[in-house]
Protein backbone atom coordinates (compact mmCIF):
# COMPACT_ATOMS: atom_id res chain seq x y z
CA UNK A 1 74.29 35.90 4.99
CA UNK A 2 75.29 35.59 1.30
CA UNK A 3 78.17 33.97 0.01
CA UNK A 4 77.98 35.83 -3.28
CA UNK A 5 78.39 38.60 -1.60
CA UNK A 6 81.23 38.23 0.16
CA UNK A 7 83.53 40.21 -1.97
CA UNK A 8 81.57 43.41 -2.03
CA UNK A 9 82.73 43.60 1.48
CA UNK A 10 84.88 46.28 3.31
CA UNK A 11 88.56 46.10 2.46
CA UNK A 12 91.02 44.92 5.97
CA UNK A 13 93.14 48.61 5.89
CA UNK A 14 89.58 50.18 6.06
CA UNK A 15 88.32 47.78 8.71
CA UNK A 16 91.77 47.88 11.21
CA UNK A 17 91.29 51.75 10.68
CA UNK A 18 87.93 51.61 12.12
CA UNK A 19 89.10 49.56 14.88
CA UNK A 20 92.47 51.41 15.25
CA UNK A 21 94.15 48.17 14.57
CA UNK A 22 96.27 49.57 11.29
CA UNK A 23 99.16 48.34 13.25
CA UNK A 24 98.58 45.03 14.27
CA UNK A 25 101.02 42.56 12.87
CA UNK A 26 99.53 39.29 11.26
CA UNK A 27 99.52 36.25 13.25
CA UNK A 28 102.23 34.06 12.87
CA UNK A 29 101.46 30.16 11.51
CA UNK A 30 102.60 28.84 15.29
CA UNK A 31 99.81 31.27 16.27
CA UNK A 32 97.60 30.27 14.28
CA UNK A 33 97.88 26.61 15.57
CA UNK A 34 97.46 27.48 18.84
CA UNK A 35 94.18 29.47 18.13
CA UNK A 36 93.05 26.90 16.74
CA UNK A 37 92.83 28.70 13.23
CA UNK A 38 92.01 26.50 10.21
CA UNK A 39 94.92 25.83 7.70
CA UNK A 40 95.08 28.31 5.04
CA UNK A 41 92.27 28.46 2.17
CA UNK A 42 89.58 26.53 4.08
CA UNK A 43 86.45 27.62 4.78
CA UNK A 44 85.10 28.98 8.19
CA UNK A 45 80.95 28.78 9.33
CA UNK A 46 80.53 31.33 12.10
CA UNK A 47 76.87 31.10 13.79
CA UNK A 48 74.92 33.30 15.98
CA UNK A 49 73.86 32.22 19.13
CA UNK A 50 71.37 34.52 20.20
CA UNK A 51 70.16 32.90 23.46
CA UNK A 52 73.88 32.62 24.88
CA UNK A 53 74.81 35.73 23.61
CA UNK A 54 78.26 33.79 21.32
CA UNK A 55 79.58 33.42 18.03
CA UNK A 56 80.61 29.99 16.99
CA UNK A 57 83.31 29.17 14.77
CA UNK A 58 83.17 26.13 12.45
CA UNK A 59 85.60 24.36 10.29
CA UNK A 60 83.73 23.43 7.33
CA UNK A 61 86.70 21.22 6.52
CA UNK A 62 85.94 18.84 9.45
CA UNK A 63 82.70 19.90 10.27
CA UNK A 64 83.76 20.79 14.16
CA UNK A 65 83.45 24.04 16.42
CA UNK A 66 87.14 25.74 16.83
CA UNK A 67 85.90 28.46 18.70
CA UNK A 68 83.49 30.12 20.79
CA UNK A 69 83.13 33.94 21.28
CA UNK A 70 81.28 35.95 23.36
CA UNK A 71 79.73 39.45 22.00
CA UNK A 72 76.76 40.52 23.47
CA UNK A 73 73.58 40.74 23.76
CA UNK A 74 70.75 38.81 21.43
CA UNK A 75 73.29 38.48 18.54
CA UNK A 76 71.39 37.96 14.63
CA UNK A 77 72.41 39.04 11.54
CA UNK A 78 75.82 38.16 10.60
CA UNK A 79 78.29 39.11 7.63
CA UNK A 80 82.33 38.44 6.91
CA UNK A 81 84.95 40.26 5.31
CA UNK A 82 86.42 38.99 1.82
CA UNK A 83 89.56 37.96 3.80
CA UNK A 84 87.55 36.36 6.36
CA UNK A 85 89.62 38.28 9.22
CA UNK A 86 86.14 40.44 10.38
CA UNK A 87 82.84 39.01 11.25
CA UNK A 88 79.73 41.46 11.93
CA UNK A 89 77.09 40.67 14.11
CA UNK A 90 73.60 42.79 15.31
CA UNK A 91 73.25 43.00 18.51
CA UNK A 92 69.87 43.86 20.48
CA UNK A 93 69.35 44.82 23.82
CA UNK A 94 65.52 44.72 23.62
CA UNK A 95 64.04 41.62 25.14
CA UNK A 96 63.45 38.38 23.04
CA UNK A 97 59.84 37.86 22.31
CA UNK A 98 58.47 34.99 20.75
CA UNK A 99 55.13 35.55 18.60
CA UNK A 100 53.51 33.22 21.10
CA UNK A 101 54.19 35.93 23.89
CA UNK A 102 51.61 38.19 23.95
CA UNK A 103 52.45 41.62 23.65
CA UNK A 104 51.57 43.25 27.38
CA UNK A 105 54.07 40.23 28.97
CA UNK A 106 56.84 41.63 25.95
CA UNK A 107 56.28 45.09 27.29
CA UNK A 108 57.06 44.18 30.89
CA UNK A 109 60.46 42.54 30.13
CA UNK A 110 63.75 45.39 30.70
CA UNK A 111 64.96 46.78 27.68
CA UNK A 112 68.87 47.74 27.69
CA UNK A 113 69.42 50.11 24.46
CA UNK A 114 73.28 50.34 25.21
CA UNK A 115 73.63 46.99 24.63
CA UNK A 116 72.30 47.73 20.87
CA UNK A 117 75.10 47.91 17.78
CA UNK A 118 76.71 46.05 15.52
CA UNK A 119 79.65 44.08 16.88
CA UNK A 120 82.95 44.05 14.79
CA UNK A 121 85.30 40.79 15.53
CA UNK A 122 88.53 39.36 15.03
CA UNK A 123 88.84 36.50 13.97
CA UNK A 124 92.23 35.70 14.72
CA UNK A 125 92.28 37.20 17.79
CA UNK A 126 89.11 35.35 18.86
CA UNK A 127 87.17 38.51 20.33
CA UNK A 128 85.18 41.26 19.75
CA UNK A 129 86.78 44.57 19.08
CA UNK A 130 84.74 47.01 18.40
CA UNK A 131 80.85 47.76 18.63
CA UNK A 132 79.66 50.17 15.91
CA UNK A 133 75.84 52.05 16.47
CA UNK A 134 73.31 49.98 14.78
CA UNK A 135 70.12 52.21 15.65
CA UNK A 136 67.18 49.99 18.11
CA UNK A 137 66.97 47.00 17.95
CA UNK A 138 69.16 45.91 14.94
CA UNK A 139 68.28 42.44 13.54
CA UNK A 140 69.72 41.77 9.97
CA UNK A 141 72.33 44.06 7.64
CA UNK A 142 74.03 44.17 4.57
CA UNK A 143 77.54 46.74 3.55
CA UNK A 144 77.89 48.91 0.44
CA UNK A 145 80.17 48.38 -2.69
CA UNK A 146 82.42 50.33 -1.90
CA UNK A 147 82.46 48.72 1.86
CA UNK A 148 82.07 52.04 3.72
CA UNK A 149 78.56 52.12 4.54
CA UNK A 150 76.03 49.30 7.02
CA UNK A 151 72.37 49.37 6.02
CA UNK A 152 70.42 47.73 8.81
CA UNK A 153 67.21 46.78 10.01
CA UNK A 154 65.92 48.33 13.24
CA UNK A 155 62.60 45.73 14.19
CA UNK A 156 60.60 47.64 17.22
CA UNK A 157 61.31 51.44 15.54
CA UNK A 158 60.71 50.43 11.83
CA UNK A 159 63.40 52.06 10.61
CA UNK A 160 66.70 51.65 8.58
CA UNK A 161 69.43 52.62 9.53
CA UNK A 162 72.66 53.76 7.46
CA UNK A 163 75.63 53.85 9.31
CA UNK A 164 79.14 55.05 8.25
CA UNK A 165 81.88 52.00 9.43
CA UNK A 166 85.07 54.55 9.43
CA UNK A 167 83.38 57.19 11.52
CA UNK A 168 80.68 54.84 13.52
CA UNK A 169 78.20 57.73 13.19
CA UNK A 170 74.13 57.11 11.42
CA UNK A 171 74.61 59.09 8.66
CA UNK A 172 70.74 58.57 7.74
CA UNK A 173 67.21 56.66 9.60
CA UNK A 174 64.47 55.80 7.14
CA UNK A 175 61.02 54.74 8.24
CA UNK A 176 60.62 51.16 6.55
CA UNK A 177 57.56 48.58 6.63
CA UNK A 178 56.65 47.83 10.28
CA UNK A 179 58.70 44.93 11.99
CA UNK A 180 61.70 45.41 9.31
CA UNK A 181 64.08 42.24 9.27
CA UNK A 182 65.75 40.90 5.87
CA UNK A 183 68.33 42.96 4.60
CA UNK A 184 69.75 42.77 1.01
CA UNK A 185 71.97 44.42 -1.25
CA UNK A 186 70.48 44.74 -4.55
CA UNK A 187 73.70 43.41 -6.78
CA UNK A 188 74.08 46.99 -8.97
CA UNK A 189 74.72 48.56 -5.43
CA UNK A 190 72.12 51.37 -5.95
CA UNK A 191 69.25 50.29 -3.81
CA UNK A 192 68.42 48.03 -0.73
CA UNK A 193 66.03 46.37 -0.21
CA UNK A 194 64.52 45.55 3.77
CA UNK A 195 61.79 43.24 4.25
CA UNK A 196 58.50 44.55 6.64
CA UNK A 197 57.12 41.46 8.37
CA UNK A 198 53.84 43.17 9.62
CA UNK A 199 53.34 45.66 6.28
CA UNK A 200 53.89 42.19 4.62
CA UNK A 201 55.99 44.07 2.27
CA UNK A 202 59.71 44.65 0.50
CA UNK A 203 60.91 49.15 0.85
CA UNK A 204 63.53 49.26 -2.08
CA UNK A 205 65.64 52.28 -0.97
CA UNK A 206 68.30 53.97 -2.87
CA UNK A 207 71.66 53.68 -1.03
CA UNK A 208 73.19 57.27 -2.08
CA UNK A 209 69.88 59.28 -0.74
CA UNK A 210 67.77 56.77 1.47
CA UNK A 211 65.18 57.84 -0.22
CA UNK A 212 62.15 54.97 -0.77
CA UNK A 213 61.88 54.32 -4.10
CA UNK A 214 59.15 51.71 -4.23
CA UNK A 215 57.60 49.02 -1.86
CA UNK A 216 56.47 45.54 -3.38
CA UNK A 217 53.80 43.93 -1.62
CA UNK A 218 54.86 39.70 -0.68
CA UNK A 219 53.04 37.38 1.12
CA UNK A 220 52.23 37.73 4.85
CA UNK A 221 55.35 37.94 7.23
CA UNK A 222 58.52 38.21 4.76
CA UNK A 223 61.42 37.59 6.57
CA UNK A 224 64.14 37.18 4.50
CA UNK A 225 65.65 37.22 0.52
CA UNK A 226 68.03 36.96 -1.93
CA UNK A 227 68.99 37.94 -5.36
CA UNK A 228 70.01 36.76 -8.46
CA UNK A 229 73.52 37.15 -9.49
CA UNK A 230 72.42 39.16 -12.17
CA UNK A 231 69.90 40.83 -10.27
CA UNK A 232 67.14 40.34 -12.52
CA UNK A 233 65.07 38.16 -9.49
CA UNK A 234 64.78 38.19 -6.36
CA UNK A 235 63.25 35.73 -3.99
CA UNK A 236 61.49 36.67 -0.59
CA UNK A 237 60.30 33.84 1.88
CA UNK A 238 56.82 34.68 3.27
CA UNK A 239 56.59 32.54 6.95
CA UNK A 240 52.37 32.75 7.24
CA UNK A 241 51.69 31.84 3.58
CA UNK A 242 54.35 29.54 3.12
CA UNK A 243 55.41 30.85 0.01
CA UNK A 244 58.37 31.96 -1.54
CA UNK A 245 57.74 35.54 -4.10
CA UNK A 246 59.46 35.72 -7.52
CA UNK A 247 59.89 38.97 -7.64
CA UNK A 248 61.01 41.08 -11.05
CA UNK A 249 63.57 42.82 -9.24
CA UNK A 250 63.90 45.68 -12.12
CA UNK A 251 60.51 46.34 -12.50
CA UNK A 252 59.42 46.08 -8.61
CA UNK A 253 56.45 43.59 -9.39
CA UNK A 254 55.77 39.79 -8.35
CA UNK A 255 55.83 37.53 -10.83
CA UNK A 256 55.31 34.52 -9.48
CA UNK A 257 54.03 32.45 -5.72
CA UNK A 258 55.87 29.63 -5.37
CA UNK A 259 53.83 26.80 -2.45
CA UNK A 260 56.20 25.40 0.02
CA UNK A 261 55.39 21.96 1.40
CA UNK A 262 52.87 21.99 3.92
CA UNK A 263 53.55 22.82 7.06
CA UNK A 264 56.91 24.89 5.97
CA UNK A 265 57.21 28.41 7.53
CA UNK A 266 60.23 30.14 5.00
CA UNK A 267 62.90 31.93 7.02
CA UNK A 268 66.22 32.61 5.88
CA UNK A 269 66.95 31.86 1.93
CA UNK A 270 70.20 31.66 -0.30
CA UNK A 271 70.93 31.32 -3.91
CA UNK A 272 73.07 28.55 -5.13
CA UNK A 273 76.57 29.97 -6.62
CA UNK A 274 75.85 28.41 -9.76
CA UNK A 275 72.38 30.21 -9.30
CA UNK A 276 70.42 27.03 -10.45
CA UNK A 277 68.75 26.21 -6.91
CA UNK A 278 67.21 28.18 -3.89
CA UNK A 279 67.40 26.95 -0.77
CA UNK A 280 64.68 27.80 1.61
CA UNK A 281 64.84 27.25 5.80
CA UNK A 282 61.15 26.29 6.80
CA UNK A 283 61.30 27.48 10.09
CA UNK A 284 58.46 25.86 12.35
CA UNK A 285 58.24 23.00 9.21
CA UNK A 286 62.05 22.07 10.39
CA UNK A 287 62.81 21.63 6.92
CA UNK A 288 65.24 22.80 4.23
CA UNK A 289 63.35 23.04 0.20
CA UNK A 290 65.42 23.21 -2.55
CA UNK A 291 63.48 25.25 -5.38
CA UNK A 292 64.57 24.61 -9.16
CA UNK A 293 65.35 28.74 -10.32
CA UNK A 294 64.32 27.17 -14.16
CA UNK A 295 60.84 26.00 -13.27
CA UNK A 296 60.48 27.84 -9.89
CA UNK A 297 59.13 24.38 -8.68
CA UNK A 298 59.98 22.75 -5.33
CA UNK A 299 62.41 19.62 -6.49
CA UNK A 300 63.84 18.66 -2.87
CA UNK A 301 63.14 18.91 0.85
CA UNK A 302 65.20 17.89 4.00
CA UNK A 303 64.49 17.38 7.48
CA UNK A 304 67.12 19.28 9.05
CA UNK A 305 66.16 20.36 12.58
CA UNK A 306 64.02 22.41 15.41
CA UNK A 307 63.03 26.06 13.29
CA UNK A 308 65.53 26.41 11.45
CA UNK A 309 66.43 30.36 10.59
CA UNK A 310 69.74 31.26 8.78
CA UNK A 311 70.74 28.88 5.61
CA UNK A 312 74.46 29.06 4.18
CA UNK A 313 76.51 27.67 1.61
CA UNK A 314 80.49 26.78 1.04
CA UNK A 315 81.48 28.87 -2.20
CA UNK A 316 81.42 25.61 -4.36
CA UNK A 317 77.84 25.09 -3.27
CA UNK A 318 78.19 21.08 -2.26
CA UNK A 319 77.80 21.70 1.56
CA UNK A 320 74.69 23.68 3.37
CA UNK A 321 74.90 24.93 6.55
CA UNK A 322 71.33 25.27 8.73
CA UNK A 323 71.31 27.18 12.03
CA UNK A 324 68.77 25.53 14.41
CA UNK A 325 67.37 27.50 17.13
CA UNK A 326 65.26 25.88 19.44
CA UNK A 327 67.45 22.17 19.19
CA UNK A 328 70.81 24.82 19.63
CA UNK A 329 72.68 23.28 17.12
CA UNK A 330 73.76 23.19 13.17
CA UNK A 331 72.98 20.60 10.64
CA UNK A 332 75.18 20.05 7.91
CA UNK A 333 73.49 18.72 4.54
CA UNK A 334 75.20 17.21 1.76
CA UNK A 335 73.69 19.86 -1.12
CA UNK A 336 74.20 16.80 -4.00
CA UNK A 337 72.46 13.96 -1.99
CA UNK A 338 70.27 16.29 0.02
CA UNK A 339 70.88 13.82 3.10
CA UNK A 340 71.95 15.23 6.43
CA UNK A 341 75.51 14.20 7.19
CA UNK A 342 76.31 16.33 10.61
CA UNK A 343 74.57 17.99 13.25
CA UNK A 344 76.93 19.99 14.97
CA UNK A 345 76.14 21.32 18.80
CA UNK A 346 76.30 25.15 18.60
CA UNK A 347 75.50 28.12 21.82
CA UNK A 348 71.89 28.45 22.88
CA UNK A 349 69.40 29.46 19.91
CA UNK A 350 71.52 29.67 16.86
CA UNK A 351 70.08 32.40 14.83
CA UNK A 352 72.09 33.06 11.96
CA UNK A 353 75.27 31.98 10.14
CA UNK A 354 77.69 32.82 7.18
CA UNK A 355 80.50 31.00 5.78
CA UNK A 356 83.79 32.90 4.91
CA UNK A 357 87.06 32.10 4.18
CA UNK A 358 89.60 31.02 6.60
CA UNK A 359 91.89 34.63 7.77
């Protein structure tokens, strides 16, 4: 859910190939209009609505929904291409369950593995095209360098799985910390790392092999991070201890707990483009906290909405984009004022959300 990295993502000729859509002609400007497309070089949020099963499409030029699109099941984790013509989205067919749901009511509820994968969409067209394997249960995701490879995050089997995009087939399924969710690519492109909420740890895997090459033990329940541009740091949220880890990312060891305002349950987390500020979703706190990367020191907080999950940013970095679960809508905050300027009604629980460039 990165916009730094964006770029690292599959090229389009790979993409129609894996969709058999090499031939598709681009859509005229008339088109366009009629889709309801934004104008060329703007900016497009698209939002996960995993209680109505949609993806919603906002212009971050106007702030306003242009589309809706359905696409299965429970949908999470979401990525774009560099073009901004593909969005990817997990889908789950296990049931949701709430951590106030106790475990033998969870275990009653129907579980539908076909309805698990990774959905691939078109943008233009408005629909969903293509659903690639994602292993059980996939929640969160990242792509490789050289865009021909998912690494996801499969919760109730505690596994990764690495999935080849041009052939759809798992090409390898690594055990992980139990109750894996957060999904990064480290920036060098040679290992991934996959947060375990109940191991209350980080498995670093190398992306050639899938072999572990170290875990880093967080605080209690890490649920999502992000890296440095540089990739010397990484930051993991930690939703029980309220904390945020500073994590050496070179050397595998925590450096540093950063306190959250009370109350403050860290979700989803992204990296300023400039790199000087962290934003960090609260979750339960309904909060967004703003951490200064020079003093690792919390210098802002906003209240932004009901648990708030998946952050994003525009690529200059002046507008932030909070997905809202419970209240089913988006807030918009003004990243220079820190004041909330828009909510913005999305589907039903808004899990995640991205922001690419127009197609």
């Amino acid at each position: 859910m990165r916009n730094d990295l964006i770029r690292r993502f599959p090229p389009v000729a790979l993409l129609l190939a894996a969709c058999g859509g090499g031939d598709r002609p681009p859509a005229s400007a008339s088109a366009a209009a009629d889709s309801g497309a934004a104008p060329a070089g703007r900016e497009l949020a698209y939002v996960t609505n995993e209680g109505s099963g949609e993806v919603t499409i906002i212009d971050t030029s106007t702030d306003s929904v242009i589309a809706t699109i359905p696409v299965g099941t429970r949908p999470r984790g979401v990525r774009v291409t560099d073009d901004g013509r593909y969005v990817f989205a997990a889908l789950s067919g296990s049931p949701r369950c709430p951590p106030t749901m106790p475990e033998e009511e969870c275990e009653k509820l129907e579980v539908d593995k076909s309805k698990d994968g990774i959905g691939m969409i078109d943008v233009a067209a408005r629909k969903l095209v293509k659903v690639l394997p994602g292993g059980s249960d996939p929640e969160a995701f990242d792509i490789s360098r050289d865009g021909t490879r998912l690494f996801i995050s499969n919760e109730d089997s505690h596994v990764a799985t690495f999935v080849d995009i041009a052939s759809g087939k798992v090409i390898a399924t690594v055990p992980v910390g139990r109750e894996p969710e957060g999904v990064e690519l480290h920036p060098s492109g040679e290992t991934v790392w996959v947060t375990g909420e109940t191991d209350h740890d980080v498995t670093v895997l190398d992306t050639d092999s899938g072999k572990v090459v170290t875990k880093i033990k967080v605080g209690r329940r890490p649920r999502d991070l992000a890296f440095t541009d540089d990739g010397s740091r990484a930051y993991v949220t930690a939703e029980v201890d309220g904390t945020v880890a500073v994590v050496d990312a070179r050397k595998h060891k925590v450096l540093k707990t950063i306190k959250l305002p009370e109350g403050a349950r860290p979700m989803g987390v992204e990296i300023s483009p400039d790199g000087r500020r962290i934003y960090v979703a609260n979750g339960r706190g309904g909060s967004v906290s703003v951490i200064d990367a020079a003093t690792d020191s919390v210098v802002a907080s906003v209240e932004v909405g009901v648990r708030p999950w998946g952050v994003a940013l525009t690529s200059d970095g002046r507008k932030l984009y909070s997905a809202n679960g419970p209240s089913s809508d988006v807030t918009v905050v003004d990243t220079e004022t820190m004041q909330v300027v828009k909510k913005i009604p999305a589907g039903e629980l808004p899990w995640g959300v991205v922001v690419g460039q127009a197609p």
